[in-house]
Protein backbone atom coordinates (compact mmCIF):
# COMPACT_ATOMS: atom_id res chain seq x y z
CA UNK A 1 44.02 152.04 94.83
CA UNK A 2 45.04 152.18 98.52
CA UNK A 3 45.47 149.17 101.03
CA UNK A 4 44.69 148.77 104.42
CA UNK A 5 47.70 146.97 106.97
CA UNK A 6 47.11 143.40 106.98
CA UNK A 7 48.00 141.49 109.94
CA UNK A 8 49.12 137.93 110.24
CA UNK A 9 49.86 135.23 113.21
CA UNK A 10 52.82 133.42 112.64
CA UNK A 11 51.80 129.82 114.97
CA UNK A 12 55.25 128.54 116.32
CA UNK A 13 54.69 125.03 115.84
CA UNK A 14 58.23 124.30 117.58
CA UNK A 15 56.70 126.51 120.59
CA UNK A 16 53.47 124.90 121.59
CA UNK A 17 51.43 121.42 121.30
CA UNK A 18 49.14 121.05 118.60
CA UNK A 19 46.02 121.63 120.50
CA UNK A 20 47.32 124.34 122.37
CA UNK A 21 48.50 126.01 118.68
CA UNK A 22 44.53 125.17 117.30
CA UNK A 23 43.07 127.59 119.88
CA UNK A 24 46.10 130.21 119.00
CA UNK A 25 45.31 130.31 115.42
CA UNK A 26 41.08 130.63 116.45
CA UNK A 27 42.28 133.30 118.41
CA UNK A 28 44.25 134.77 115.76
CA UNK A 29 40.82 135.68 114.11
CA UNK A 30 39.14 136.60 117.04
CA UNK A 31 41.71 139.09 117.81
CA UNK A 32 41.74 140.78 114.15
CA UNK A 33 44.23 138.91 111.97
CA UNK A 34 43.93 138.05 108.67
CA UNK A 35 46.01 135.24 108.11
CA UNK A 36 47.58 132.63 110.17
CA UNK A 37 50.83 130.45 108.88
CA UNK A 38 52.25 127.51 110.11
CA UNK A 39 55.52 125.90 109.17
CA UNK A 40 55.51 121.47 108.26
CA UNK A 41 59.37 120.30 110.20
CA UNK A 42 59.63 116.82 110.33
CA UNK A 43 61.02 116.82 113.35
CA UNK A 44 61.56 119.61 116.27
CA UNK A 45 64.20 121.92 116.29
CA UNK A 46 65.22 121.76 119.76
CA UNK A 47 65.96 118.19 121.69
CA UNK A 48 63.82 119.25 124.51
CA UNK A 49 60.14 120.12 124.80
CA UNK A 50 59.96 121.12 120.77
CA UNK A 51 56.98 120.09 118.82
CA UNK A 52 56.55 119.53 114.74
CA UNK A 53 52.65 119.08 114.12
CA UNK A 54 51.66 118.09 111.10
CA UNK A 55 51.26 121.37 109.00
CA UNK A 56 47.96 120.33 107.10
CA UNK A 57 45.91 118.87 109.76
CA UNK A 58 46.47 122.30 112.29
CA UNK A 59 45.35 123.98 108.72
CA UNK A 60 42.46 121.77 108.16
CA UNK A 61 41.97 122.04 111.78
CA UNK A 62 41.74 125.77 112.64
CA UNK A 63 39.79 126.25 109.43
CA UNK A 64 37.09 124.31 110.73
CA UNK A 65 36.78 126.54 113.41
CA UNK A 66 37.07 130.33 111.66
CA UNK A 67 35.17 131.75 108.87
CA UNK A 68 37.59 134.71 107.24
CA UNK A 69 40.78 134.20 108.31
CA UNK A 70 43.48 132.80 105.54
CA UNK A 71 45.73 129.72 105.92
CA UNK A 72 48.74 128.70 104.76
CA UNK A 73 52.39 127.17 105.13
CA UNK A 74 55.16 129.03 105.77
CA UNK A 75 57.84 126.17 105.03
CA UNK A 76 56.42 123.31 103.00
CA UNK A 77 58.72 120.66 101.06
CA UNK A 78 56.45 118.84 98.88
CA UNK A 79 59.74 117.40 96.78
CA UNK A 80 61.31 116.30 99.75
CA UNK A 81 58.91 114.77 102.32
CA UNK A 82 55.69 114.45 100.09
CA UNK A 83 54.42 114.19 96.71
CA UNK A 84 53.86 117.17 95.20
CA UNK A 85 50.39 115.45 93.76
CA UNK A 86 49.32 114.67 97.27
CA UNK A 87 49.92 118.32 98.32
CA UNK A 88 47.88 119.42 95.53
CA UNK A 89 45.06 117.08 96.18
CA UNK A 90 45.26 118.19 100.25
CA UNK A 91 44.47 121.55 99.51
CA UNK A 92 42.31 121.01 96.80
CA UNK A 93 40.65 118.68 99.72
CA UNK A 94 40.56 121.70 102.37
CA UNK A 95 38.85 123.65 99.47
């Protein structure tokens, strides 16, 4: 069975506000992607101008706003920062 290329946006949370990285991933699917993947850092990496949204609100967020394109984390801790219980009910929440 053959496979097509699948392309994905990789939104560089440390890169760009919050709102700013919303529109991104909608235009990630207006452009043709397939997926779009966002990384959950507590805190910036850089001490100037870096951001660290919250990973499952941009999710929540952009899928709101697009119809195919597939979501997920690229770095999640659930042992560390959250409950790994609360991570499964989030995106049992976002469906």
């Amino acid at each position: 069975m053959a496979q097509g290329v699948k392309l994905g946006y990789k939104a560089s949370a440390e890169q760009f506000g919050p709102r700013e990285l919303v529109e991104l991933g909608v235009l990630a699917e207006a452009h043709g992607m397939d997926s779009a993947t966002v990384s959950d850092h507590f805190q910036p990496w850089r001490h100037n101008g870096g951001h660290a949204p919250f990973s499952l609100a941009w999710m929540t967020a952009v899928g709101e706003r697009t119809e195919r394109l597939q979501l997920g984390t690229s770095v999640l801790t659930p042992t560390f920062r959250y409950n790994p219980a609360v991570i499964a009910q989030a995106f049992a929440t976002m469906g």
